[in-house]
Protein backbone atom coordinates (compact mmCIF):
# COMPACT_ATOMS: atom_id res chain seq x y z
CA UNK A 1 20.61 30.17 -7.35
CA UNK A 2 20.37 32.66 -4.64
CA UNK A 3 18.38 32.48 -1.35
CA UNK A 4 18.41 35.39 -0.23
CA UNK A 5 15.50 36.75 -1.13
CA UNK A 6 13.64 33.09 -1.43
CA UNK A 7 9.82 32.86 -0.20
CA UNK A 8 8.49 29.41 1.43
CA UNK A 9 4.77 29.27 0.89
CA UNK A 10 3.99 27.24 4.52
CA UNK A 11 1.54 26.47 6.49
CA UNK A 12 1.93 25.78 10.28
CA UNK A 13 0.85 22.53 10.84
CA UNK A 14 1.32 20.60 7.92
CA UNK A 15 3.63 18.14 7.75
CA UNK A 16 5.57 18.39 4.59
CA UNK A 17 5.72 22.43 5.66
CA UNK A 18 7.32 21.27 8.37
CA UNK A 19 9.75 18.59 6.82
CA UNK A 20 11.36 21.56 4.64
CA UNK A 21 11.25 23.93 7.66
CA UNK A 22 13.66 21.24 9.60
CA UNK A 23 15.83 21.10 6.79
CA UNK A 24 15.82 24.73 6.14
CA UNK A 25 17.13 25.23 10.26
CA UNK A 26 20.07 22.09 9.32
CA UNK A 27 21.11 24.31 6.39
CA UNK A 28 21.33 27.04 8.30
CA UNK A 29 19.61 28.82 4.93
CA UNK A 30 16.86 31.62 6.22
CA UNK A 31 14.07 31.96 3.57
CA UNK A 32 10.89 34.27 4.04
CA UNK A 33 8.12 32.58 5.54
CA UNK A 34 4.41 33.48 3.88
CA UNK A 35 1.63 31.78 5.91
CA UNK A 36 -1.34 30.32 3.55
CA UNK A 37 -4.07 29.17 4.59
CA UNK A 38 -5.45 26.49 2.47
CA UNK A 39 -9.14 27.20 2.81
CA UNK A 40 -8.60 30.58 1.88
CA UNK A 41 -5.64 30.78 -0.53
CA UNK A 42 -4.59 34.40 -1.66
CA UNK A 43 -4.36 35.46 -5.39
CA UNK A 44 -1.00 36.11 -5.09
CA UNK A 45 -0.58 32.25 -4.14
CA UNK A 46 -2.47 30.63 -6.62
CA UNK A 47 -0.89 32.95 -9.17
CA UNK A 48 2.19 31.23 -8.50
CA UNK A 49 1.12 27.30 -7.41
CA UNK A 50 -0.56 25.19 -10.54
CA UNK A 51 -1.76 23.04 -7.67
CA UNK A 52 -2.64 24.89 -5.02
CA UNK A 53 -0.61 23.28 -1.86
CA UNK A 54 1.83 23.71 0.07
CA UNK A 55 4.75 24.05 0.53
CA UNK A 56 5.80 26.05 -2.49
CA UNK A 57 9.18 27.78 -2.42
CA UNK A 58 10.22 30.67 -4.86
CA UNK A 59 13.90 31.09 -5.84
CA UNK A 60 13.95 34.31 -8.49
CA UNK A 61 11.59 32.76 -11.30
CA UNK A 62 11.78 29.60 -9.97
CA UNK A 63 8.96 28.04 -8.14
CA UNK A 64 9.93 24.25 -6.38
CA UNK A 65 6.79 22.27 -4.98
CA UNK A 66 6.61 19.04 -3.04
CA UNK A 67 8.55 18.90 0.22
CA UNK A 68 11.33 16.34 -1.15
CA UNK A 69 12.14 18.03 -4.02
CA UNK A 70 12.61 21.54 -2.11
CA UNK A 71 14.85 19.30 0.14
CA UNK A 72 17.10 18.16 -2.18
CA UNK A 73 17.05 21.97 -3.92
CA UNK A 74 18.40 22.72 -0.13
CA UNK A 75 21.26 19.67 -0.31
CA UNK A 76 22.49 21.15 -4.01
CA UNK A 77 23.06 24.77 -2.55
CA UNK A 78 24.07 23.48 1.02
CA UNK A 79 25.81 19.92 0.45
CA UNK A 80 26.33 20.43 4.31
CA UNK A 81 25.39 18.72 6.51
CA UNK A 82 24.24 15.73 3.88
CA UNK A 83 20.67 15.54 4.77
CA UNK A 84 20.54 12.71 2.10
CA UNK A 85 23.14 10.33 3.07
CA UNK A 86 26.46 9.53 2.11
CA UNK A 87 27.11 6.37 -0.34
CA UNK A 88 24.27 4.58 -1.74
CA UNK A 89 23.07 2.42 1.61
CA UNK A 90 22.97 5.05 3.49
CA UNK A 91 21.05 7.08 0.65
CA UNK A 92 18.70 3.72 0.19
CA UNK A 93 17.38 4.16 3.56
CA UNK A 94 17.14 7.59 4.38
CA UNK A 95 14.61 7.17 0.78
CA UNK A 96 12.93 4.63 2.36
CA UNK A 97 12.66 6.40 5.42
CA UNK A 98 10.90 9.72 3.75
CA UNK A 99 8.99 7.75 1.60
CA UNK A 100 7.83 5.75 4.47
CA UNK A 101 7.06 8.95 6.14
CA UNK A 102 4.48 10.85 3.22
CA UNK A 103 3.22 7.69 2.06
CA UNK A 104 2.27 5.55 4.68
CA UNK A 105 2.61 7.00 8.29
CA UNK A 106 0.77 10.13 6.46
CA UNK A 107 -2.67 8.17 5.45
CA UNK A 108 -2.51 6.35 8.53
CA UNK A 109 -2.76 8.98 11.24
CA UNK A 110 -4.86 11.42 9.06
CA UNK A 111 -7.99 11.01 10.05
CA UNK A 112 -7.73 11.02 13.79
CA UNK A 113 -5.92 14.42 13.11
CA UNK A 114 -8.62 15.97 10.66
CA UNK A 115 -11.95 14.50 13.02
CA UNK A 116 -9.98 16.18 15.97
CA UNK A 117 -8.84 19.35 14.56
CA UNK A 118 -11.08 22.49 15.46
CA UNK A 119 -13.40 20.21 16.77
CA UNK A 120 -15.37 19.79 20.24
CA UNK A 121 -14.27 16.40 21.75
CA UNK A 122 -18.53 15.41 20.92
CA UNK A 123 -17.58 15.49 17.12
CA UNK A 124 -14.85 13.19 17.37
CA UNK A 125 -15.31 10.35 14.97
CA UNK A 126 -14.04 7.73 17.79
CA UNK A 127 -13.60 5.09 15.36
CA UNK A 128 -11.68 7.07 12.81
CA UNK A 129 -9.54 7.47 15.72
CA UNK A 130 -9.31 3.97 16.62
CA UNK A 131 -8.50 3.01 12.50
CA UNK A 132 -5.36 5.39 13.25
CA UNK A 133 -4.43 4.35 16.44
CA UNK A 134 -4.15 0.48 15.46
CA UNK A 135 -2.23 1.91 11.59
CA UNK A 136 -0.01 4.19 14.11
CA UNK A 137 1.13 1.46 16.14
CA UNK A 138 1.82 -1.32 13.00
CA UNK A 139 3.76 1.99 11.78
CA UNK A 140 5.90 2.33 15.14
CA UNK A 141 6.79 -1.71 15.07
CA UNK A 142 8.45 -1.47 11.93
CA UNK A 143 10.31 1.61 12.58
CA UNK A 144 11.40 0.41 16.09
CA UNK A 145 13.11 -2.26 14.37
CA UNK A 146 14.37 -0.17 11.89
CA UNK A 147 15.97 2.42 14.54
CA UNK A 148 16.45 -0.69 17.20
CA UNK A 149 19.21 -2.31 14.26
CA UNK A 150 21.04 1.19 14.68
CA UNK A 151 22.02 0.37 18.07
CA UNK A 152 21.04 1.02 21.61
CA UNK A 153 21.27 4.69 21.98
CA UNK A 154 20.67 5.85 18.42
CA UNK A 155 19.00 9.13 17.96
CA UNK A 156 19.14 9.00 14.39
CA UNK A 157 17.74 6.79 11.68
CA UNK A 158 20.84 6.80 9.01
CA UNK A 159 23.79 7.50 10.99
CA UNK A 160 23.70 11.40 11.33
CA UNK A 161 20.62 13.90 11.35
CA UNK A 162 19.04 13.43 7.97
CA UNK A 163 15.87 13.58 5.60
CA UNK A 164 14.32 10.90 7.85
CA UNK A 165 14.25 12.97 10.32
CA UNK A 166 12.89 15.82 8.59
CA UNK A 167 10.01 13.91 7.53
CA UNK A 168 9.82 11.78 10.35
CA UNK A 169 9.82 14.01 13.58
CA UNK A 170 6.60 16.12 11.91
CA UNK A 171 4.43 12.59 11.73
CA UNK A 172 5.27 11.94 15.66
CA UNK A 173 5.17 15.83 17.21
CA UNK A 174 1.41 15.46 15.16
CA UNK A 175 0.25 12.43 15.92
CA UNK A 176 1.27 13.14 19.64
CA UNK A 177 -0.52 17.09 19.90
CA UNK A 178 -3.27 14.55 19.17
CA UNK A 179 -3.35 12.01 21.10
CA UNK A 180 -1.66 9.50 19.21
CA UNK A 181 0.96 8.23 22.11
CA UNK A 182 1.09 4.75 21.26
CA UNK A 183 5.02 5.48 20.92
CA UNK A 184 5.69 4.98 24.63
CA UNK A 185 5.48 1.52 23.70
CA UNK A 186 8.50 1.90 21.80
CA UNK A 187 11.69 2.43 24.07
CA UNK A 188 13.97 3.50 21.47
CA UNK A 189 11.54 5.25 19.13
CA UNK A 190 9.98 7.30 22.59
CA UNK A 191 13.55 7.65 23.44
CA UNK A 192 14.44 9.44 20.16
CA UNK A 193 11.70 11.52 19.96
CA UNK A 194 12.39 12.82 23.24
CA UNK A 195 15.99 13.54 22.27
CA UNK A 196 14.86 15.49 19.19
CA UNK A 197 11.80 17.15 20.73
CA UNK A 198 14.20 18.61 23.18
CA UNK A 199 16.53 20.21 20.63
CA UNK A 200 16.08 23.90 19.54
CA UNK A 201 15.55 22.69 16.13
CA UNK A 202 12.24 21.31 17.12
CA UNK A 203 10.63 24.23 18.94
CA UNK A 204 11.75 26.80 16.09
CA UNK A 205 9.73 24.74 13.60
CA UNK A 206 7.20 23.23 15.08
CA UNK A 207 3.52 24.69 14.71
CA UNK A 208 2.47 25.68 17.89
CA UNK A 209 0.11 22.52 18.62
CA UNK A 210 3.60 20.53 18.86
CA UNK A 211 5.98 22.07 20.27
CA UNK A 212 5.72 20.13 23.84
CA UNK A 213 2.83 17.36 23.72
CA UNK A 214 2.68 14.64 25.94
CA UNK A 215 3.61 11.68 25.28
């Protein structure tokens, strides 16, 4: 399967967009980028997506949706670096990790992001906001332990640079461009997202909103 004339169907700040954009930049594979915006999707998108999100990527004929499964399309044509682990532990968690990621930080800082986004600070739903805040911060206590068992120092959930990080550095750069900065709390989880957000990595795919948020 050949890259070189691959299309990503992305969208800036969206977080799976973002997960396959990180593991796109650790591949070291360069894909076209076509901007869609969801609310106004072009015929030559729909065309192509039975389902109408994003991302989408297009290989030749073939069309790969759903960030995780364009990730480990990346891992088969780039083994290197192993963004999915190496033996089965390792492979266990960085699983967890991602699914962890879409499924559960995902729902839980949503809706502070969608009351706040294009909005005047009067239109805030404040208690949506609060919902997310309190989900954020049961989110960051499991993964400090989870990072806290890798050491002191670790800047990486698995071992190396991996899917978790793909899919986890878009929920924090997100929930912090919006004011979701509970994770100062959490010394080694504020300590690797520092690390990371200071990387080049992290400023060539993050959507604009993100790139350097307070904590």
């Amino acid at each position: 399967m050949q890259f070189s004339s691959a299309t990503l169907y992305d969208k800036d700040e969206c977080p799976f967009c973002w997960k396959v954009r990180l593991a796109l930049w650790f591949k070291n594979i360069a894909v076209r980028h076509i901007t869609i915006d969801t609310d106004n999707k072009p015929a030559e998108f729909t065309a192509l997506s039975a389902t109408g999100k994003v991302p989408l990527l297009a290989v030749g004929s073939e069309l790969i949706s759903e960030s995780t499964a364009i990730c480990r399309l990346l891992e088969d044509h780039a083994p290197q670096p192993a963004l999915f682990g190496r033996g089965a532990e390792q492979s266990a968690l960085i699983s967890e990790l991602n699914a962890y990621s879409d499924s559960v930080i995902g729902p839980a800082i949503r809706d502070a992001i969608f009351t706040q986004r294009g909005r005047p600070p009067e239109q805030w739903d404040r208690a949506a906001i609060a919902r997310s805040e309190q989900q954020w911060c049961e989110c960051l206590l499991w993964l400090e332990q989870q990072l806290a068992a890798r050491g002191a120092g670790a800047y990486s959930f698995a071992g190396d640079l991996s899917l978790a990080e793909c899919a986890l550095l878009p929920r924090f750069g997100l929930a912090a461009a919006y004011g979701l900065r509970q994770v100062e709390q959490f010394p080694a989880l504020r300590r690797w997202f520092e690390h990371h957000r200071q990387q080049p990595y992290y400023a060539a795919t993050a959507p604009t909103v993100a790139r350097q948020p307070p904590l």
